[in-house]
PDB file of N, CA and C in Angstrom:
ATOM      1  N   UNK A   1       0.838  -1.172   0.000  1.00  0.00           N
ATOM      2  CA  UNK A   1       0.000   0.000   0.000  1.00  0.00           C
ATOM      3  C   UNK A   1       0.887   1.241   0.000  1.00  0.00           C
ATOM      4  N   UNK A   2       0.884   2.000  -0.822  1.00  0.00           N
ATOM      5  CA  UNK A   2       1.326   3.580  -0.982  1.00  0.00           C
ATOM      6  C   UNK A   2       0.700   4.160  -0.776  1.00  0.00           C
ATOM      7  N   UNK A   3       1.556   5.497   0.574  1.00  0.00           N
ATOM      8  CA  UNK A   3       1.051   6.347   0.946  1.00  0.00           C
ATOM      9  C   UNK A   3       1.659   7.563   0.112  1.00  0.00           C
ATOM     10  N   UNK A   4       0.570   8.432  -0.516  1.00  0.00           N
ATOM     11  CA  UNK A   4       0.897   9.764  -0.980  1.00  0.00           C
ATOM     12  C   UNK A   4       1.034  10.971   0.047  1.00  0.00           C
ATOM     13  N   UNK A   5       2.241  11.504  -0.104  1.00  0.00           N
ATOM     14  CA  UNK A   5       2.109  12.443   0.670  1.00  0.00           C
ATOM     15  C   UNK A   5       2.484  14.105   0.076  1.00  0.00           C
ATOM     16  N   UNK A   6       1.708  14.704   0.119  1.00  0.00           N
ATOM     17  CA  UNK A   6       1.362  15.936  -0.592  1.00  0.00           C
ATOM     18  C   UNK A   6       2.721  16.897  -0.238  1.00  0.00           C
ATOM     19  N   UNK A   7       2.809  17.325  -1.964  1.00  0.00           N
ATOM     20  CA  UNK A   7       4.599  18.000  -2.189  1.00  0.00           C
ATOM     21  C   UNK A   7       4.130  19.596  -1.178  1.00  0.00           C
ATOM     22  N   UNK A   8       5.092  19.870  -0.615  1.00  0.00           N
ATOM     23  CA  UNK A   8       4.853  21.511  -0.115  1.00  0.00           C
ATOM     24  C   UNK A   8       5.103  22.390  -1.023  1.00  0.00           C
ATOM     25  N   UNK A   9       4.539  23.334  -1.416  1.00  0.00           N
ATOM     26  CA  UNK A   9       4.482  24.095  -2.452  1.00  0.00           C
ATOM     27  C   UNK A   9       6.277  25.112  -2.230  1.00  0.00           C
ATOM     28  N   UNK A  10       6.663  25.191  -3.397  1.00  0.00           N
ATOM     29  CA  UNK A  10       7.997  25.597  -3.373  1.00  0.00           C
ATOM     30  C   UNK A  10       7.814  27.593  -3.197  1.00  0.00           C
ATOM     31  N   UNK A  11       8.687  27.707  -2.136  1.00  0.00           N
ATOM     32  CA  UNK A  11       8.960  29.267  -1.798  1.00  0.00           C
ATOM     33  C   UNK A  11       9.221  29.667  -2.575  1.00  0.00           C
ATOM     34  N   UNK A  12       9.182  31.002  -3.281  1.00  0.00           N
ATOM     35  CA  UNK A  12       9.258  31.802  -3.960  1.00  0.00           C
ATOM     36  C   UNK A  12      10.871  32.197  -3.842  1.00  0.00           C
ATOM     37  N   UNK A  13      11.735  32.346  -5.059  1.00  0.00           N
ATOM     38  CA  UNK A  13      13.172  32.965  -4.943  1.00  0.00           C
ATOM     39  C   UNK A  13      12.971  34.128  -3.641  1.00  0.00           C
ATOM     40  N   UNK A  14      12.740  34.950  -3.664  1.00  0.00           N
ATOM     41  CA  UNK A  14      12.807  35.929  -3.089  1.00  0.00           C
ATOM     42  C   UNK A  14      12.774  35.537  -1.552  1.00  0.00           C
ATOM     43  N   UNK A  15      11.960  35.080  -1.546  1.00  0.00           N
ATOM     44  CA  UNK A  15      11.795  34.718   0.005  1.00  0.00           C
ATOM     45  C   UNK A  15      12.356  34.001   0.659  1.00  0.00           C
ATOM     46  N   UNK A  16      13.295  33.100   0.385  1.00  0.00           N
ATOM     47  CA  UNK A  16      14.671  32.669   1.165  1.00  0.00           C
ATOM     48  C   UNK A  16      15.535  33.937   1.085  1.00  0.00           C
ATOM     49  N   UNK A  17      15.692  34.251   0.143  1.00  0.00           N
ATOM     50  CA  UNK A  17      16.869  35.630   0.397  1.00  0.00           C
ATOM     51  C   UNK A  17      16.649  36.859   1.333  1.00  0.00           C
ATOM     52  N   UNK A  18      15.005  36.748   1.443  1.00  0.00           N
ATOM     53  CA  UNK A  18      14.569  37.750   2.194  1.00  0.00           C
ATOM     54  C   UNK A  18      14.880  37.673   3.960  1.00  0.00           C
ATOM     55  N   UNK A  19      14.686  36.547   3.806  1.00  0.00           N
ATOM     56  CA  UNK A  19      14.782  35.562   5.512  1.00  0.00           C
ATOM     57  C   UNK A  19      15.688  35.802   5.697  1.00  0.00           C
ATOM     58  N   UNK A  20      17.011  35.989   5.176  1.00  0.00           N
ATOM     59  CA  UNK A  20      18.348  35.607   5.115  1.00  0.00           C
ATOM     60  C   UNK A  20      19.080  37.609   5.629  1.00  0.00           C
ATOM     61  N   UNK A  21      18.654  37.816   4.661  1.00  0.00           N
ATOM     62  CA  UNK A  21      18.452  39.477   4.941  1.00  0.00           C
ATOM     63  C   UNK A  21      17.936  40.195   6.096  1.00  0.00           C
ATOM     64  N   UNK A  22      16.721  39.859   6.502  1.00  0.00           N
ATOM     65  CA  UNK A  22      15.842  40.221   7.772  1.00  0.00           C
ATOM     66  C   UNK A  22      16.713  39.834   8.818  1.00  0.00           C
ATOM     67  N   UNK A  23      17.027  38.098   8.544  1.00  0.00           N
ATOM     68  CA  UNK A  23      18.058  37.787  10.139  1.00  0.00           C
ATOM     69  C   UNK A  23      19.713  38.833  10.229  1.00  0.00           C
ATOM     70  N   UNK A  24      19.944  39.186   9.207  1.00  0.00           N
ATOM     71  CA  UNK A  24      20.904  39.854   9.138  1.00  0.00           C
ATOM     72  C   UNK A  24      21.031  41.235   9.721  1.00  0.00           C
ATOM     73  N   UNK A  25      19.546  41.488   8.821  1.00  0.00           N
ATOM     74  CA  UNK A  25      19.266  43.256   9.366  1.00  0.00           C
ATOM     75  C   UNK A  25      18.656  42.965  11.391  1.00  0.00           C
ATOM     76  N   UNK A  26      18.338  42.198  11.835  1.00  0.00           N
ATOM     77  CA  UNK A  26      17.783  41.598  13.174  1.00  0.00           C
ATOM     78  C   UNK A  26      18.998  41.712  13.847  1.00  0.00           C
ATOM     79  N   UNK A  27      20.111  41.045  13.333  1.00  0.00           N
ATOM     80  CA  UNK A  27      21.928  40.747  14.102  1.00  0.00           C
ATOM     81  C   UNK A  27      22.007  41.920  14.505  1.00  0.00           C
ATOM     82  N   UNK A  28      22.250  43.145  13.189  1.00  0.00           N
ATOM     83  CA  UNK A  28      22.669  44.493  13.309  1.00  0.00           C
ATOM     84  C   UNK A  28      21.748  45.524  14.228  1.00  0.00           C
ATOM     85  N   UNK A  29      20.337  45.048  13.960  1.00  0.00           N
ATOM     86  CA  UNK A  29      19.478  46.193  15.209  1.00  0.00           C
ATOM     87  C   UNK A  29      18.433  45.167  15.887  1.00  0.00           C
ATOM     88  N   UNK A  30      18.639  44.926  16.792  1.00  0.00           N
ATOM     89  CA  UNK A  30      17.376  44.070  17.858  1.00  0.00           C
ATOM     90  C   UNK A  30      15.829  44.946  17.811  1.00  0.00           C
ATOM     91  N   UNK A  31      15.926  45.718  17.232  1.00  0.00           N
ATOM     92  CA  UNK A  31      14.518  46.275  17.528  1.00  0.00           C
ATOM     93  C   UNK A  31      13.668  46.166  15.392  1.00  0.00           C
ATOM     94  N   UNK A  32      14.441  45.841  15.073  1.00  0.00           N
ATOM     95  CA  UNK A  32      14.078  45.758  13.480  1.00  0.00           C
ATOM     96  C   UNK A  32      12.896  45.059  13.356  1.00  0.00           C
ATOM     97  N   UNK A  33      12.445  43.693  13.938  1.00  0.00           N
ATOM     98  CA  UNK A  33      10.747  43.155  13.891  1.00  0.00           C
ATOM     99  C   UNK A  33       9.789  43.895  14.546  1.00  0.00           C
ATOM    100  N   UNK A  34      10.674  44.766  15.269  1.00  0.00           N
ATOM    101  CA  UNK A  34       9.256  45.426  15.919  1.00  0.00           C
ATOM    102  C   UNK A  34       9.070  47.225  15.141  1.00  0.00           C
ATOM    103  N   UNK A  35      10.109  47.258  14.026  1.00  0.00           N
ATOM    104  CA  UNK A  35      10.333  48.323  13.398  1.00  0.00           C
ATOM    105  C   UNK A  35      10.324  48.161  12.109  1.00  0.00           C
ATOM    106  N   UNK A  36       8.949  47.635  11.270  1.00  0.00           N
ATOM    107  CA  UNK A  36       9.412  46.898  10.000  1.00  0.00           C
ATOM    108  C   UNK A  36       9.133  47.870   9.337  1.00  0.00           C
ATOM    109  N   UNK A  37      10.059  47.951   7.616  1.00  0.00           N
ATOM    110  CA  UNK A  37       9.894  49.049   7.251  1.00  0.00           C
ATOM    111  C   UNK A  37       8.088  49.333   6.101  1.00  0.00           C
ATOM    112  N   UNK A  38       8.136  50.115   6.121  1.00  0.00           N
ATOM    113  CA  UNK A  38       6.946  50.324   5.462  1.00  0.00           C
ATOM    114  C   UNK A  38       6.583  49.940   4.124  1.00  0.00           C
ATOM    115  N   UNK A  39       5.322  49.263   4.121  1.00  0.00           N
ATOM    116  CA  UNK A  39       5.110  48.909   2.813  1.00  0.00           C
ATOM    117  C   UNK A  39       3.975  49.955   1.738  1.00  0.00           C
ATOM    118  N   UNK A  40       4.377  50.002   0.227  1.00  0.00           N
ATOM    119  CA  UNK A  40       3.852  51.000  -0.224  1.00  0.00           C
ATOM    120  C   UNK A  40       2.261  50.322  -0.607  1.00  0.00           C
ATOM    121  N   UNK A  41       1.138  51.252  -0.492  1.00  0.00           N
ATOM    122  CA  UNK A  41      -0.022  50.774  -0.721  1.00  0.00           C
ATOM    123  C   UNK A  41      -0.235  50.120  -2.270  1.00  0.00           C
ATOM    124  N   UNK A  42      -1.117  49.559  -2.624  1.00  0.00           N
ATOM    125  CA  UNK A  42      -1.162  48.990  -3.887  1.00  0.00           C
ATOM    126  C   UNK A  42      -1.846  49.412  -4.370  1.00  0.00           C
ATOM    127  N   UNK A  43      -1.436  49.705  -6.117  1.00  0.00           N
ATOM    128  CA  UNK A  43      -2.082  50.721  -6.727  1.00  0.00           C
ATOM    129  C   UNK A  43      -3.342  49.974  -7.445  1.00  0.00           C
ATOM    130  N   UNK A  44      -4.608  50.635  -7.425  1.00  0.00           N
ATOM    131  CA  UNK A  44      -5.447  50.293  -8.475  1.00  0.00           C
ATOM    132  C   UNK A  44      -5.351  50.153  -9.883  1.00  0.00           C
ATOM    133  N   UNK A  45      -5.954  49.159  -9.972  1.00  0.00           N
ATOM    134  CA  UNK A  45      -5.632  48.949 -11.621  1.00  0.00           C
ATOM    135  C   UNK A  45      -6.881  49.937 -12.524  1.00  0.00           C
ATOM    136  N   UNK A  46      -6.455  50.129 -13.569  1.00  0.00           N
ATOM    137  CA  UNK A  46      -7.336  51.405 -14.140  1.00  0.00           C
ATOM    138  C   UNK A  46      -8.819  51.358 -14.528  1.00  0.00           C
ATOM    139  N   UNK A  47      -8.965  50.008 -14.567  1.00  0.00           N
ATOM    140  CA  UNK A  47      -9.914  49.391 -14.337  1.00  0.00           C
ATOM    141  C   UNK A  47     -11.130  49.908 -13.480  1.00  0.00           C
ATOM    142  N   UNK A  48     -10.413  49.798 -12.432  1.00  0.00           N
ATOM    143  CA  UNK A  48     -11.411  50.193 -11.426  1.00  0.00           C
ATOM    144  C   UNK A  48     -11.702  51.503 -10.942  1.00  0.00           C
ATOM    145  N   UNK A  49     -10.863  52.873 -11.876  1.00  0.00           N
ATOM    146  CA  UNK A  49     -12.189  53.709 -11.862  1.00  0.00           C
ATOM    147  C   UNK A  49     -13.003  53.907 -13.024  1.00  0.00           C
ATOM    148  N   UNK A  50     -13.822  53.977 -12.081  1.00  0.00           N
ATOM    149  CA  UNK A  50     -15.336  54.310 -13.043  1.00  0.00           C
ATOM    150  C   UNK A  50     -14.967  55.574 -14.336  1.00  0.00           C
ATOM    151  N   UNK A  51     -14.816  56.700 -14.332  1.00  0.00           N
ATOM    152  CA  UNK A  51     -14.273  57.321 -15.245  1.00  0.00           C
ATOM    153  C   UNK A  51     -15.270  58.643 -14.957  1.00  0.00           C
ATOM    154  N   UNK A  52     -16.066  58.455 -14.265  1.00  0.00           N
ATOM    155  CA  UNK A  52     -16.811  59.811 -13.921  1.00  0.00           C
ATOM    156  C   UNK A  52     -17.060  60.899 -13.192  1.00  0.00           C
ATOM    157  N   UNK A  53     -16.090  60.816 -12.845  1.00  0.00           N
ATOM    158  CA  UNK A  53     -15.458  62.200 -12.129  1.00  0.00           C
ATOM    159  C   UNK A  53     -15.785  62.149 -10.599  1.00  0.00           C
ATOM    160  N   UNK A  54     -15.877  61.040 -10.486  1.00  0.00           N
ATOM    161  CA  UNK A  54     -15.831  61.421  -8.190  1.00  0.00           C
ATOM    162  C   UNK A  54     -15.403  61.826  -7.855  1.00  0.00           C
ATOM    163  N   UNK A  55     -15.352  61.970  -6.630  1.00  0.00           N
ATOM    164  CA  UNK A  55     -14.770  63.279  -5.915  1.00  0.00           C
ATOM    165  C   UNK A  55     -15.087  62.654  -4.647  1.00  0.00           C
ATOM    166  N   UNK A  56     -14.207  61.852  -3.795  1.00  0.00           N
ATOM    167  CA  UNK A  56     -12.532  61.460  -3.990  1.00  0.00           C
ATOM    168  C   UNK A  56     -12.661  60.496  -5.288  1.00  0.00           C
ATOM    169  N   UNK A  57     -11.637  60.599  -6.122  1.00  0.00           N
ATOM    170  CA  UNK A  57     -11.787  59.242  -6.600  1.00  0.00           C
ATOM    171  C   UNK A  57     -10.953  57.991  -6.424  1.00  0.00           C
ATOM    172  N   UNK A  58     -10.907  56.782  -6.663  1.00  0.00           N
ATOM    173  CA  UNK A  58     -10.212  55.386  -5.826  1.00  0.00           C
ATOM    174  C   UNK A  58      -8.633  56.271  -6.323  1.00  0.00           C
ATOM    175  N   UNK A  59      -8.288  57.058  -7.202  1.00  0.00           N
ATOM    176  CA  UNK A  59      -6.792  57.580  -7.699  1.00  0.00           C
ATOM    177  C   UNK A  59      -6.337  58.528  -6.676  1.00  0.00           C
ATOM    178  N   UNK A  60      -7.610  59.154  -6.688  1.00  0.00           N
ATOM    179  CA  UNK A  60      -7.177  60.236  -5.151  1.00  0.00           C
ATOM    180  C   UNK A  60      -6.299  59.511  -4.035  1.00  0.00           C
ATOM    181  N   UNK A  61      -7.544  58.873  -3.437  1.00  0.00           N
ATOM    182  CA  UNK A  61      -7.221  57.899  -1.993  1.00  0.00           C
ATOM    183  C   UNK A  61      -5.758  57.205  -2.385  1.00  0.00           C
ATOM    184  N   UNK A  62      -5.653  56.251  -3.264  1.00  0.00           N
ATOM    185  CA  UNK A  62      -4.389  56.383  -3.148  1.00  0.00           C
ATOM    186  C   UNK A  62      -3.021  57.336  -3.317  1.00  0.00           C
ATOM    187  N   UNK A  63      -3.468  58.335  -4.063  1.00  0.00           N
ATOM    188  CA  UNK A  63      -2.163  59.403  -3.738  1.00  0.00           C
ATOM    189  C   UNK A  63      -2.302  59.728  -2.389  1.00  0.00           C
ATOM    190  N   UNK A  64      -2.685  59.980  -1.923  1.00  0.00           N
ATOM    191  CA  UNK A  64      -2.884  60.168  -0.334  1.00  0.00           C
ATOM    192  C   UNK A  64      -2.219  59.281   0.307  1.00  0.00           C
ATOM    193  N   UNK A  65      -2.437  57.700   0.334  1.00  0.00           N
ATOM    194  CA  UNK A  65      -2.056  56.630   0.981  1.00  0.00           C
ATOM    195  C   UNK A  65      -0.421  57.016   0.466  1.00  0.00           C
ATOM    196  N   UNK A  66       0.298  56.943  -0.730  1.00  0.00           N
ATOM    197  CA  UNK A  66       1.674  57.167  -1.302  1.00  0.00           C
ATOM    198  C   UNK A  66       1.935  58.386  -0.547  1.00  0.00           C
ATOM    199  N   UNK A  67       1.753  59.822  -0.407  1.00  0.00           N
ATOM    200  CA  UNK A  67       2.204  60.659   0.179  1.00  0.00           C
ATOM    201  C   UNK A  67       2.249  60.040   2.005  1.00  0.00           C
ATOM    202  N   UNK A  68       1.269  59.341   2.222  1.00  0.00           N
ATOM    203  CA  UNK A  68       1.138  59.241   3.474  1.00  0.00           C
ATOM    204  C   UNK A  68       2.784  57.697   3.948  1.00  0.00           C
ATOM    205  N   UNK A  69       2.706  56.909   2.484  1.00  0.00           N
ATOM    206  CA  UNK A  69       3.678  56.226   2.469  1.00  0.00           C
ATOM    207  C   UNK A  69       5.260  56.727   3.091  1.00  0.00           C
ATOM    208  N   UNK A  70       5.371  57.779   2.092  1.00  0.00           N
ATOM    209  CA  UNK A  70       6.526  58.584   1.678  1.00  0.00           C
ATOM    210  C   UNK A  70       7.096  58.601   3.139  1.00  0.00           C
ATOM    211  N   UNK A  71       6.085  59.643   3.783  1.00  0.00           N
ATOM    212  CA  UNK A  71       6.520  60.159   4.872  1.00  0.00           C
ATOM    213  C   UNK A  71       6.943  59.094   5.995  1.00  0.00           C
ATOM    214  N   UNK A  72       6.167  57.592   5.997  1.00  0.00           N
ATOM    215  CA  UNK A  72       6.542  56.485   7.109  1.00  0.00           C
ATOM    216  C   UNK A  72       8.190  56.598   6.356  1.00  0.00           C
ATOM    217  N   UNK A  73       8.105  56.259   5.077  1.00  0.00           N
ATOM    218  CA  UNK A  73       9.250  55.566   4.962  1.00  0.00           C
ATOM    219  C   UNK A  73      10.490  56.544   5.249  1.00  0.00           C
ATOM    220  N   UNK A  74      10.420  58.421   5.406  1.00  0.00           N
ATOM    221  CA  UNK A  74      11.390  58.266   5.304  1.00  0.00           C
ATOM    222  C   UNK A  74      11.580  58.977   6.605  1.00  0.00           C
ATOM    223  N   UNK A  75      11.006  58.233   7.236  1.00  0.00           N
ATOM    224  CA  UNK A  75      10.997  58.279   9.338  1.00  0.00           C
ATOM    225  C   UNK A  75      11.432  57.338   9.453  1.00  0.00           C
ATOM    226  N   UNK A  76      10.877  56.134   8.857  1.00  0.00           N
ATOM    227  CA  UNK A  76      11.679  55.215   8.866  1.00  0.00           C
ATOM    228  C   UNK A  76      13.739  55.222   8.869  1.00  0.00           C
ATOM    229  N   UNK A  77      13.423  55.441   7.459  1.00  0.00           N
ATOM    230  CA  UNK A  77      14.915  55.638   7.709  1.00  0.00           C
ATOM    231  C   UNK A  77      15.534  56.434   8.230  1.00  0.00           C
ATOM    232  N   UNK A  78      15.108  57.314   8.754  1.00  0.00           N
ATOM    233  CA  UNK A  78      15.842  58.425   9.804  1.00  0.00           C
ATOM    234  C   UNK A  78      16.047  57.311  10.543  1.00  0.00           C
ATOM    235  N   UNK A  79      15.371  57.037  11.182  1.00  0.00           N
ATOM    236  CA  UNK A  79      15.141  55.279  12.759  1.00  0.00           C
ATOM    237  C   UNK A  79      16.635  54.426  12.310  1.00  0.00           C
ATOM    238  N   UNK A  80      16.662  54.478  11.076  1.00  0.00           N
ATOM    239  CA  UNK A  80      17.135  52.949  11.021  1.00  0.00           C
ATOM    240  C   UNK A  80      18.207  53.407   9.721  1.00  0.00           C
ATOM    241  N   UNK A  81      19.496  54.265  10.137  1.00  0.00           N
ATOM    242  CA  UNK A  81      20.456  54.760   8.745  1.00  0.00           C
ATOM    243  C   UNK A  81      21.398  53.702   8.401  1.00  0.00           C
ATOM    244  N   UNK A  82      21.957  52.565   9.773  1.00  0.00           N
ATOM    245  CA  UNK A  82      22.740  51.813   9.330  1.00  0.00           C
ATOM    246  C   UNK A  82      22.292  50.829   8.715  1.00  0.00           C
ATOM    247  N   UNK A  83      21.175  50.698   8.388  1.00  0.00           N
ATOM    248  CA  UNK A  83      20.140  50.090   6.864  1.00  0.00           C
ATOM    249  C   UNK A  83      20.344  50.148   5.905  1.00  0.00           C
ATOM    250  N   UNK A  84      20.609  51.375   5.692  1.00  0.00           N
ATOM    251  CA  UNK A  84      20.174  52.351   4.814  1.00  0.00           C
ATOM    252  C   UNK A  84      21.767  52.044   3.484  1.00  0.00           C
ATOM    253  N   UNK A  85      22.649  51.596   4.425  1.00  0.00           N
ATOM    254  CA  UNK A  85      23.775  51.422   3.825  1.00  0.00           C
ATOM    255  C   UNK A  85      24.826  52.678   3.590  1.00  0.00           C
ATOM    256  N   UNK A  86      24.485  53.634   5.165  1.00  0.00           N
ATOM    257  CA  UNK A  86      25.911  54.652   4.526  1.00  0.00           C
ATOM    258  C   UNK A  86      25.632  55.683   3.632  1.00  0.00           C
ATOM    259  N   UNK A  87      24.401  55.160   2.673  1.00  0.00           N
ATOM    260  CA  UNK A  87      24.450  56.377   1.545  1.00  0.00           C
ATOM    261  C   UNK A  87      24.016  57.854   1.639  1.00  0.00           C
ATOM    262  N   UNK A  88      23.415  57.999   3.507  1.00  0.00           N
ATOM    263  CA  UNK A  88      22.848  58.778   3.852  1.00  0.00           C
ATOM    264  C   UNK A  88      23.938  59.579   4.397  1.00  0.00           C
TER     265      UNK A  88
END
């Protein structure tokens, strides 16, 4: 009797390197998981506006969310320059 046992779906490139990176950036500052850096909102696809002039429209809200991005991220890196790699 054979037992099948179901393949685990394979990680994405990125995401071993990422792990690998995070524990690295973790070595260099102990407070880095509890300081993660900011992620940028995701943009609507064009699709989804309607085309009739709202007011906000879904394009608005996200420039807002991106300006509102901007500013985490670059508090962020004020927080966190030896990240940053020096270039600051």
């Amino acid at each position: 009797m054979r037992i099948a046992i179901a393949a685990r779906p394979r990680a994405p490139y990125g995401c071993w390197r990422r792990c690998w990176v995070e524990a690295d950036l973790f070595a260099m500052n102990p407070s880095f998981p509890t300081d993660p850096r900011p992620e940028p909102p995701e943009r609507p696809d064009d699709s989804e506006c309607c085309q009739s002039g709202c007011d906000p429209c879904i394009f608005d809200w996200y420039y807002q969310e991106m300006d509102r991005y901007r500013e985490e991220l670059k508090a962020w890196e004020e927080r966190h320059p030896e990240l940053m790699g020096g270039s600051r």
